[in-house]
PDB file of N, CA and C in Angstrom:
ATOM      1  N   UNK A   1     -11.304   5.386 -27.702  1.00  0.00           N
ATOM      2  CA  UNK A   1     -11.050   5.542 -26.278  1.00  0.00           C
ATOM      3  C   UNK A   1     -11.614   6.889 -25.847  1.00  0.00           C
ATOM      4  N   UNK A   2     -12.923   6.902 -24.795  1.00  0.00           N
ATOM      5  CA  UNK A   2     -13.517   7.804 -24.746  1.00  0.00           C
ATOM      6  C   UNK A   2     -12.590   8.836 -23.107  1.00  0.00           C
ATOM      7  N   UNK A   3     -13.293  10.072 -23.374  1.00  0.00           N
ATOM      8  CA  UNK A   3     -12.197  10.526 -22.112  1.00  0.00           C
ATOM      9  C   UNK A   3     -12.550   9.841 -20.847  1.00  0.00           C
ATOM     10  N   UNK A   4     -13.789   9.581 -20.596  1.00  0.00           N
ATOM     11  CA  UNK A   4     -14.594   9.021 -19.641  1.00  0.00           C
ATOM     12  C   UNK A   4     -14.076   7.511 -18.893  1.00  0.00           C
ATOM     13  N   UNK A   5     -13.725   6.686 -20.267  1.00  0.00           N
ATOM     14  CA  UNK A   5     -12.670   5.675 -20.111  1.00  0.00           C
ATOM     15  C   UNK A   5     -11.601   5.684 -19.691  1.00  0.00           C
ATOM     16  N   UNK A   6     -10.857   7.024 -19.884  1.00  0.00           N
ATOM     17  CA  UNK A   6      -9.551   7.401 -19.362  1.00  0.00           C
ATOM     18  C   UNK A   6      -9.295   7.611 -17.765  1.00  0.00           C
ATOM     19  N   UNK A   7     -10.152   8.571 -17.570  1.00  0.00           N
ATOM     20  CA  UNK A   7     -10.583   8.939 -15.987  1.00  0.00           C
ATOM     21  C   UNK A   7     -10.601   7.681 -15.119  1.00  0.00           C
ATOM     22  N   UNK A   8     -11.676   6.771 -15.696  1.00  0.00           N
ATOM     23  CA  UNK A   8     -12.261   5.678 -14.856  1.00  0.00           C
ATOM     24  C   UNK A   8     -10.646   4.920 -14.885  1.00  0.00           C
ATOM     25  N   UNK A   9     -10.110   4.715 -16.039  1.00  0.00           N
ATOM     26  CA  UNK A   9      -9.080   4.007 -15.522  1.00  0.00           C
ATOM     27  C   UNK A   9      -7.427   4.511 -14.853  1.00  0.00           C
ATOM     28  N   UNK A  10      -7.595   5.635 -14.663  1.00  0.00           N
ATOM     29  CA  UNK A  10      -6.626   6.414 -13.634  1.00  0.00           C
ATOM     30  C   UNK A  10      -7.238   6.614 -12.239  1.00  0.00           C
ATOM     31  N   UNK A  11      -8.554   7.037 -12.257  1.00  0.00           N
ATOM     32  CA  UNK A  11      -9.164   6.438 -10.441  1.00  0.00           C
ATOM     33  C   UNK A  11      -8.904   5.182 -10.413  1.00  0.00           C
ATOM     34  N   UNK A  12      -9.400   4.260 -11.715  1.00  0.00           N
ATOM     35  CA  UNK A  12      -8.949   2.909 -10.758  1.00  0.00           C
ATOM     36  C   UNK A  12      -7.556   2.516 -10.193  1.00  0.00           C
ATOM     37  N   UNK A  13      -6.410   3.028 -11.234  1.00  0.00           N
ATOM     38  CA  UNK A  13      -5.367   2.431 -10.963  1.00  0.00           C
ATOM     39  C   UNK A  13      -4.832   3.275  -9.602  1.00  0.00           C
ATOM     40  N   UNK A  14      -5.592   4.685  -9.159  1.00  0.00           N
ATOM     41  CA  UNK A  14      -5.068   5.342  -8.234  1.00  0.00           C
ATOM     42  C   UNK A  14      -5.735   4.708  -7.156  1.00  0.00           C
ATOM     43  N   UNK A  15      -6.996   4.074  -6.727  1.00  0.00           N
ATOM     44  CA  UNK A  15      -7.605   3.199  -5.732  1.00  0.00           C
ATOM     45  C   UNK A  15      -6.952   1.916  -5.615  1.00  0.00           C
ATOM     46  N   UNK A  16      -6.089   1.513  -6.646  1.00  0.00           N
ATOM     47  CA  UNK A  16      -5.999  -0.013  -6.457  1.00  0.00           C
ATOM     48  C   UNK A  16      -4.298   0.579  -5.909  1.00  0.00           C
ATOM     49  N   UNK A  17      -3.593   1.352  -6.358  1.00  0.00           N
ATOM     50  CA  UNK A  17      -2.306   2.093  -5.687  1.00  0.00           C
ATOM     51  C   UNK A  17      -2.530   2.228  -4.303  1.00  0.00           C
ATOM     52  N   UNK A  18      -3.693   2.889  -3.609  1.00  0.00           N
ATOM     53  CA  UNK A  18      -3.687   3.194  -2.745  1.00  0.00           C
ATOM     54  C   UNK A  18      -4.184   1.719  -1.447  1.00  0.00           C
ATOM     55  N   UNK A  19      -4.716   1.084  -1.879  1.00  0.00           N
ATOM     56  CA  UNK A  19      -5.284  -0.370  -1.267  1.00  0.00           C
ATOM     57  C   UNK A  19      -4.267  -1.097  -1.423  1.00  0.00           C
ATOM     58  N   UNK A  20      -3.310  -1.597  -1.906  1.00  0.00           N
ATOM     59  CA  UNK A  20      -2.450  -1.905  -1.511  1.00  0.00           C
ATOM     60  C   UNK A  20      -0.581  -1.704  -0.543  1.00  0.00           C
ATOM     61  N   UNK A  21      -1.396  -0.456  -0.838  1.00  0.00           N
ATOM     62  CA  UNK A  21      -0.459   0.671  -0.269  1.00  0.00           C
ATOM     63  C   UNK A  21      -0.316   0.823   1.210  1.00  0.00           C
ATOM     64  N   UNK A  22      -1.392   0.803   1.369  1.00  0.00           N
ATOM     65  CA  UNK A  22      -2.507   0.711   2.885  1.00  0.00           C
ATOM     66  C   UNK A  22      -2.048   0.092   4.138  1.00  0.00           C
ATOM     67  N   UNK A  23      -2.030  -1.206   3.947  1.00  0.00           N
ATOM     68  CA  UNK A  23      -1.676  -1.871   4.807  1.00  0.00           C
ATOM     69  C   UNK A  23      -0.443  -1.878   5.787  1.00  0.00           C
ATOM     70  N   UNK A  24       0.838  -1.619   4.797  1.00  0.00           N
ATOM     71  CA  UNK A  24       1.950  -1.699   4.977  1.00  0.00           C
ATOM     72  C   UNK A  24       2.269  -0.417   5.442  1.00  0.00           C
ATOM     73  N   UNK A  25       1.947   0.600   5.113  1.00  0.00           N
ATOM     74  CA  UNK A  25       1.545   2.049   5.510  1.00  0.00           C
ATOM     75  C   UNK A  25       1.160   2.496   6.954  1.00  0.00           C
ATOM     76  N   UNK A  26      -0.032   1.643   7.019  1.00  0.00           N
ATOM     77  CA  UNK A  26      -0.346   1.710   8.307  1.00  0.00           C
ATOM     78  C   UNK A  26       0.185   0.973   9.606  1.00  0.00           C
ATOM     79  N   UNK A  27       0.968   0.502   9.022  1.00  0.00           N
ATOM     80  CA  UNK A  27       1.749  -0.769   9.898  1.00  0.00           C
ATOM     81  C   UNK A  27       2.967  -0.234  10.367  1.00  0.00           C
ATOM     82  N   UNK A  28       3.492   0.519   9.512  1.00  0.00           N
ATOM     83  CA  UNK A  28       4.730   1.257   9.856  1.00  0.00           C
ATOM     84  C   UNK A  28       4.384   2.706  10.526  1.00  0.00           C
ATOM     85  N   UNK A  29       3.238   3.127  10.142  1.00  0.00           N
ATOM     86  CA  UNK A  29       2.892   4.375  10.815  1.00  0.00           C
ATOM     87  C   UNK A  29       2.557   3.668  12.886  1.00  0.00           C
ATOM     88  N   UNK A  30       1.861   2.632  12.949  1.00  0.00           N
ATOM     89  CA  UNK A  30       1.518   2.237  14.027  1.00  0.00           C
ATOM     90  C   UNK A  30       3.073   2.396  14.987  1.00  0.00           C
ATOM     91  N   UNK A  31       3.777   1.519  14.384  1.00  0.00           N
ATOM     92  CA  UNK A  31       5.106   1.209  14.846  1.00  0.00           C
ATOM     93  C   UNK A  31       5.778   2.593  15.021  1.00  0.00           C
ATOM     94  N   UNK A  32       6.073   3.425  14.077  1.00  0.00           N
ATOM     95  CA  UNK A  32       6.773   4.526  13.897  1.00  0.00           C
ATOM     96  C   UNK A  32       6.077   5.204  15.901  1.00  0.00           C
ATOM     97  N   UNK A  33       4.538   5.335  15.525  1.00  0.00           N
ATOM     98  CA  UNK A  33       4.278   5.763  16.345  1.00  0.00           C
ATOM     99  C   UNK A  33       4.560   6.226  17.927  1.00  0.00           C
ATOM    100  N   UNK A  34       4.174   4.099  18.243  1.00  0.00           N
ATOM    101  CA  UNK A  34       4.508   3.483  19.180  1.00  0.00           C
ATOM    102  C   UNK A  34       5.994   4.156  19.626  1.00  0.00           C
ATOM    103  N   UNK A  35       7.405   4.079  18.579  1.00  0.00           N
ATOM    104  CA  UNK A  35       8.273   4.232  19.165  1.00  0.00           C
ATOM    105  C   UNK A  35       8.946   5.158  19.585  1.00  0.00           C
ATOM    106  N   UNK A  36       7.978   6.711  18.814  1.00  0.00           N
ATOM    107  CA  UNK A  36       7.987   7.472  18.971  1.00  0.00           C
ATOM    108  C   UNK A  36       7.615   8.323  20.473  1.00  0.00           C
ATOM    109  N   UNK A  37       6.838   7.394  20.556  1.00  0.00           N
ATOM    110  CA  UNK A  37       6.179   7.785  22.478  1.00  0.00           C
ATOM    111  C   UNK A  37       6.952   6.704  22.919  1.00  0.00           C
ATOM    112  N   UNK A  38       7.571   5.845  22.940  1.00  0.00           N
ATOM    113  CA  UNK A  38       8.538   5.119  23.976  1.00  0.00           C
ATOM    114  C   UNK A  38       9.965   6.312  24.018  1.00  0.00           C
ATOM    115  N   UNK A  39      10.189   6.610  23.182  1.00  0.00           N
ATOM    116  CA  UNK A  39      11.113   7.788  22.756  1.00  0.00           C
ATOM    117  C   UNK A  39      11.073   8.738  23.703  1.00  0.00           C
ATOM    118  N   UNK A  40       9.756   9.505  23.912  1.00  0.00           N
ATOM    119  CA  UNK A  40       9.789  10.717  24.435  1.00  0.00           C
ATOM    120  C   UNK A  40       9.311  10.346  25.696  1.00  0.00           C
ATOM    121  N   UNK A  41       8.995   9.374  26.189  1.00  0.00           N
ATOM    122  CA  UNK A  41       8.785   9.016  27.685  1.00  0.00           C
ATOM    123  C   UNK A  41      10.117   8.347  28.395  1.00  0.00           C
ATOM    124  N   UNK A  42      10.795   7.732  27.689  1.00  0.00           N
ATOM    125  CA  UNK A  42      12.141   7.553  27.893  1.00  0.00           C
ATOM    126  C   UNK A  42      13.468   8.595  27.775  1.00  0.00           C
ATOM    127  N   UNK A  43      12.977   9.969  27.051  1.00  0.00           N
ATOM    128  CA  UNK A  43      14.229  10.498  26.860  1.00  0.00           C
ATOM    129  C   UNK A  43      15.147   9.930  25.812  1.00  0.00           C
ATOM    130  N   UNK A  44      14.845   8.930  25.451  1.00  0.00           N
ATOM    131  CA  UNK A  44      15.698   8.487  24.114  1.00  0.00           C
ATOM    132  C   UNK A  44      15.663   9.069  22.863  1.00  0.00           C
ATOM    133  N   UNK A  45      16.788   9.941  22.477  1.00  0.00           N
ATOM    134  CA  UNK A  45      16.626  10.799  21.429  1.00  0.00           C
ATOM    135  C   UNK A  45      17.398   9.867  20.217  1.00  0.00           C
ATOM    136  N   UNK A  46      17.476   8.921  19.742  1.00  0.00           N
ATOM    137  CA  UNK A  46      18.096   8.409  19.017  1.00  0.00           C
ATOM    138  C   UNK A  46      17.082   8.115  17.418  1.00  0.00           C
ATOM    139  N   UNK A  47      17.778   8.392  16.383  1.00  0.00           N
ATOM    140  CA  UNK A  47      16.643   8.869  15.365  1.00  0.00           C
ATOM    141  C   UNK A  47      16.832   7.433  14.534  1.00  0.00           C
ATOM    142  N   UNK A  48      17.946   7.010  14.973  1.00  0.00           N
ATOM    143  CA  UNK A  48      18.070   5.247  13.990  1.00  0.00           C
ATOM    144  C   UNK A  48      17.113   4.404  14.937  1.00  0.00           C
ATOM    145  N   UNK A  49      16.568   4.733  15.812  1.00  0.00           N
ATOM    146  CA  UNK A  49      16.106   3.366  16.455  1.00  0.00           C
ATOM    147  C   UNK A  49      14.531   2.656  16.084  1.00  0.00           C
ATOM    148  N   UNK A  50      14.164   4.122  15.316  1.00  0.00           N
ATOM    149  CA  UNK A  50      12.873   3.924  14.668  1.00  0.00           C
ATOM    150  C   UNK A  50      13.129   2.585  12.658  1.00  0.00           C
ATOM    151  N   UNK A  51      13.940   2.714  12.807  1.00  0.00           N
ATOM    152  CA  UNK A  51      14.057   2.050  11.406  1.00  0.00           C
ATOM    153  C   UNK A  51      13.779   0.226  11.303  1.00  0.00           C
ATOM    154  N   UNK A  52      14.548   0.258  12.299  1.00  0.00           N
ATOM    155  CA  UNK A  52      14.785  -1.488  12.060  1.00  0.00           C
ATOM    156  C   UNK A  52      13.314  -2.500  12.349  1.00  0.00           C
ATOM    157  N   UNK A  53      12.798  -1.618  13.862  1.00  0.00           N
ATOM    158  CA  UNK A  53      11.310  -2.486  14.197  1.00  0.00           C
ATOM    159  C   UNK A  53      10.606  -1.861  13.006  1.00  0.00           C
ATOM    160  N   UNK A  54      10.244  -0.777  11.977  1.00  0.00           N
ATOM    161  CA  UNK A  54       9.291  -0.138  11.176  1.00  0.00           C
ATOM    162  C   UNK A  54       9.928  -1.686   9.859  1.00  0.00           C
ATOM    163  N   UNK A  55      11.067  -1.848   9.870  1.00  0.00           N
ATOM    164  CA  UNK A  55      11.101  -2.739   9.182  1.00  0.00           C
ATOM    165  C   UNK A  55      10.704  -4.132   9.078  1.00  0.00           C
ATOM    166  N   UNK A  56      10.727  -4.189  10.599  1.00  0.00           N
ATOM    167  CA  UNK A  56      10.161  -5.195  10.583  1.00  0.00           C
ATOM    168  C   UNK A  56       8.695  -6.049  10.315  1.00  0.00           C
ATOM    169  N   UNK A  57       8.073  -4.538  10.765  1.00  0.00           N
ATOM    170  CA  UNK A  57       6.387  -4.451  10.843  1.00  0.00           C
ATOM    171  C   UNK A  57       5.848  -4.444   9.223  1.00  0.00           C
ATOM    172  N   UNK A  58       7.036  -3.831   8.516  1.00  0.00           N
ATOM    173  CA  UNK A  58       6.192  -3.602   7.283  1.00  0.00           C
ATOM    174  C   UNK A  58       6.662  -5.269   6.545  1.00  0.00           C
ATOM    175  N   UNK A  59       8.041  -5.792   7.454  1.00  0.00           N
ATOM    176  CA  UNK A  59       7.688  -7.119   6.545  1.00  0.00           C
ATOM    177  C   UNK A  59       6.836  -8.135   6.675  1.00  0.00           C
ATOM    178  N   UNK A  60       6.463  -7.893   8.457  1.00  0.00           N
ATOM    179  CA  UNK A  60       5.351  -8.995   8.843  1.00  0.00           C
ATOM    180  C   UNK A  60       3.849  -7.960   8.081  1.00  0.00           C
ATOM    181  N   UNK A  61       3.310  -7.258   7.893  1.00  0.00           N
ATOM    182  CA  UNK A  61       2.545  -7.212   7.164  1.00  0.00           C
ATOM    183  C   UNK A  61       2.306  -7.612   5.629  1.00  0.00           C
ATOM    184  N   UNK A  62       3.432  -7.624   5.005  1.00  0.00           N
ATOM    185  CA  UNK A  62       3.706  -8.544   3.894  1.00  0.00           C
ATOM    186  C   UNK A  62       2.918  -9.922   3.755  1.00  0.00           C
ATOM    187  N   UNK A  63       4.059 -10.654   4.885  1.00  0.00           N
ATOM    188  CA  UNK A  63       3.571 -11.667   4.716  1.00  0.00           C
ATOM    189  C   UNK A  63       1.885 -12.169   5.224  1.00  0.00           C
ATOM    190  N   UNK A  64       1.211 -11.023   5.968  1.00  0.00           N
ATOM    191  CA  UNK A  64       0.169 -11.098   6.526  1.00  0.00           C
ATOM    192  C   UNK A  64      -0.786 -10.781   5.191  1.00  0.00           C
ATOM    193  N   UNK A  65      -0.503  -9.717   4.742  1.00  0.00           N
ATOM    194  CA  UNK A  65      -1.468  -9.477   3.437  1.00  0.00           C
ATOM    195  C   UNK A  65      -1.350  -9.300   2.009  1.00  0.00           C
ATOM    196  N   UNK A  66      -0.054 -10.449   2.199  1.00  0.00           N
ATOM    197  CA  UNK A  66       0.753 -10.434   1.044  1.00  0.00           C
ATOM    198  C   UNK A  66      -0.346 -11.735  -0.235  1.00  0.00           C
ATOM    199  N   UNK A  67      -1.114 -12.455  -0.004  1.00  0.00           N
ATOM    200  CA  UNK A  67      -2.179 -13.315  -0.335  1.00  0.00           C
ATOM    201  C   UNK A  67      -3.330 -12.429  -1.040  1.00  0.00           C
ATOM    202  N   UNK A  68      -3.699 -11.557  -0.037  1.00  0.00           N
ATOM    203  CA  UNK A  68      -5.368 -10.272  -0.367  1.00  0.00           C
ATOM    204  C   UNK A  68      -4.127  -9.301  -1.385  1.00  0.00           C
ATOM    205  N   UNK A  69      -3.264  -9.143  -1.596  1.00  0.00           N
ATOM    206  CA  UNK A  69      -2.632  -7.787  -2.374  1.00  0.00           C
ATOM    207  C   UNK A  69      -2.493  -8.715  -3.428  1.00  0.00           C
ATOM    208  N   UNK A  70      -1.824 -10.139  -3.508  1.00  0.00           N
ATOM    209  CA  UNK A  70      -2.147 -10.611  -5.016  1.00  0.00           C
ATOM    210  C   UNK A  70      -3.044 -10.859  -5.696  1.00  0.00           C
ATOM    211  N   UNK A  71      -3.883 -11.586  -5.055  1.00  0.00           N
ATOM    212  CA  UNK A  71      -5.802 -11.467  -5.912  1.00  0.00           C
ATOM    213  C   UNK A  71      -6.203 -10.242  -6.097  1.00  0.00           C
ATOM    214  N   UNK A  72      -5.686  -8.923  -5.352  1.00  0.00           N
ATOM    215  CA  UNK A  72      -6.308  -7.813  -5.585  1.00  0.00           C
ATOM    216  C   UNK A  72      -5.687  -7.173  -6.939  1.00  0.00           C
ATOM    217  N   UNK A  73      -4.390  -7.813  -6.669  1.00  0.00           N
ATOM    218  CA  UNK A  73      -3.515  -7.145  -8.053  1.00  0.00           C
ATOM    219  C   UNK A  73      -4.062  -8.090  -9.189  1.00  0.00           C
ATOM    220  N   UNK A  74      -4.135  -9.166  -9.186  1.00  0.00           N
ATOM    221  CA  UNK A  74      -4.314 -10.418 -10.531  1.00  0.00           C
ATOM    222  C   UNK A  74      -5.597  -9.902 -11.076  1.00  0.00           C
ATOM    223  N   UNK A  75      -6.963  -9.395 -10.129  1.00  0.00           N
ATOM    224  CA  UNK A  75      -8.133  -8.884 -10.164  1.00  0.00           C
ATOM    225  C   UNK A  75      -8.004  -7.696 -11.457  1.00  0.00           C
ATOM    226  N   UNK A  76      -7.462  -6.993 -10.857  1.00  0.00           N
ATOM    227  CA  UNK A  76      -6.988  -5.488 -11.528  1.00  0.00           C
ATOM    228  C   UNK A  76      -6.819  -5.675 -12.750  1.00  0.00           C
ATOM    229  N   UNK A  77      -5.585  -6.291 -13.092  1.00  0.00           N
ATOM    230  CA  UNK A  77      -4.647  -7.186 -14.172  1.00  0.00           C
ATOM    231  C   UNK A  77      -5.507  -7.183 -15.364  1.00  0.00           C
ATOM    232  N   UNK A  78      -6.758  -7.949 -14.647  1.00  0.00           N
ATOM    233  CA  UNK A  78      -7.676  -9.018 -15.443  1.00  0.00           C
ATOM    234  C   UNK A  78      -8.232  -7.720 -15.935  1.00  0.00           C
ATOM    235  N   UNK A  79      -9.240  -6.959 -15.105  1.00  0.00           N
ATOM    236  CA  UNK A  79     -10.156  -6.034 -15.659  1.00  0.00           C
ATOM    237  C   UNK A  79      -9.189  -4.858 -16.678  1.00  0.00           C
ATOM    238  N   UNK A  80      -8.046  -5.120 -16.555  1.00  0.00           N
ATOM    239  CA  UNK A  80      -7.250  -3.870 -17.588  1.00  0.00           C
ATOM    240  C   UNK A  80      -7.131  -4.827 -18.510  1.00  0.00           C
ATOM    241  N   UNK A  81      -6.641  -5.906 -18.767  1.00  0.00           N
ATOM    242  CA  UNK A  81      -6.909  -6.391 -20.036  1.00  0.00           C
ATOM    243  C   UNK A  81      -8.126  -6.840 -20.492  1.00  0.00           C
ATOM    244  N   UNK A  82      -8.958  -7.149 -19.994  1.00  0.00           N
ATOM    245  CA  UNK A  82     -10.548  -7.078 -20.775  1.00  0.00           C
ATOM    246  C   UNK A  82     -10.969  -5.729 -21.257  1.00  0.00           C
ATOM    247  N   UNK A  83     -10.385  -4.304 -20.258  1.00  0.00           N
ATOM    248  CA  UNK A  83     -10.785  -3.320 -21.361  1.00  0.00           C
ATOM    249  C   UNK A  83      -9.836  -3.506 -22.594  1.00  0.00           C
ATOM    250  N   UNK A  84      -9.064  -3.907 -22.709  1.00  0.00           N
ATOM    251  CA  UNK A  84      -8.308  -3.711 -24.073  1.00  0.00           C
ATOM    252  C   UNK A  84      -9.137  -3.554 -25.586  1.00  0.00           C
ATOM    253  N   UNK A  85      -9.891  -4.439 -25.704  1.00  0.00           N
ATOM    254  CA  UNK A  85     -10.645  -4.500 -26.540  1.00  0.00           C
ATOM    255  C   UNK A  85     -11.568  -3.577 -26.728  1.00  0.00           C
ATOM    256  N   UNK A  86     -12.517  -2.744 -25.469  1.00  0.00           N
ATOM    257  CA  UNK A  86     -12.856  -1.610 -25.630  1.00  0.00           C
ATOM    258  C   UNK A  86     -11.655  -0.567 -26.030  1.00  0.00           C
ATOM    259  N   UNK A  87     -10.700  -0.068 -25.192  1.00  0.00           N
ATOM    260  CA  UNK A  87      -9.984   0.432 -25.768  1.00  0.00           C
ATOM    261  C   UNK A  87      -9.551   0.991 -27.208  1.00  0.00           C
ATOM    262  N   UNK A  88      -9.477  -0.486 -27.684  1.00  0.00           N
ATOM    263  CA  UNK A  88      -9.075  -0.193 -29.556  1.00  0.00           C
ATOM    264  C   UNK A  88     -10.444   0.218 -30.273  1.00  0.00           C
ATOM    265  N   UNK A  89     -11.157   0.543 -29.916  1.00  0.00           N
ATOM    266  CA  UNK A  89     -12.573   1.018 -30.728  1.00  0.00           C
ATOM    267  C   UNK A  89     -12.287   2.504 -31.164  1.00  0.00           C
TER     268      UNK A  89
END
């Protein structure tokens, strides 16, 4: 196991962390946003009111890219166990 091998497979697993990460991330940041300026244009200082719609957004993104995050993960999966065999050299 060369160091070179090592690297490549901690960027990968840190790119494939972060791509699935992504979506749901940004979904709740949108929302967070949004309610954040309904907040301050309303005067509504209430700090629970951001939770429940952020929850919601990050579950409808789930189910929105919950299909592309499993082939992306099964993908991954695959290419870490085909290095295996490099690996043991």
């Amino acid at each position: 196991m060369t160091p070179e091998l090592v690297v490549q497979l901690a960027r990968r697993s840190f790119e494939a962390t972060l791509l699935l990460a992504a979506p749901l991330l940004i979904f709740s940041l949108v929302v967070g946003l949004a309610i954040s300026i309904f907040q301050a244009v309303t005067s509504i200082n209430e700090a629970t009111l951001a939770f429940a719609p952020k929850i919601v957004a990050v579950m409808i993104a789930m189910v929105i890219f919950f299909p592309w995050m499993m082939s992306y993960m099964s993908d991954f999966t695959r290419e870490i166990y085909a290095l295996i065999a490099v690996m043991r050299r």
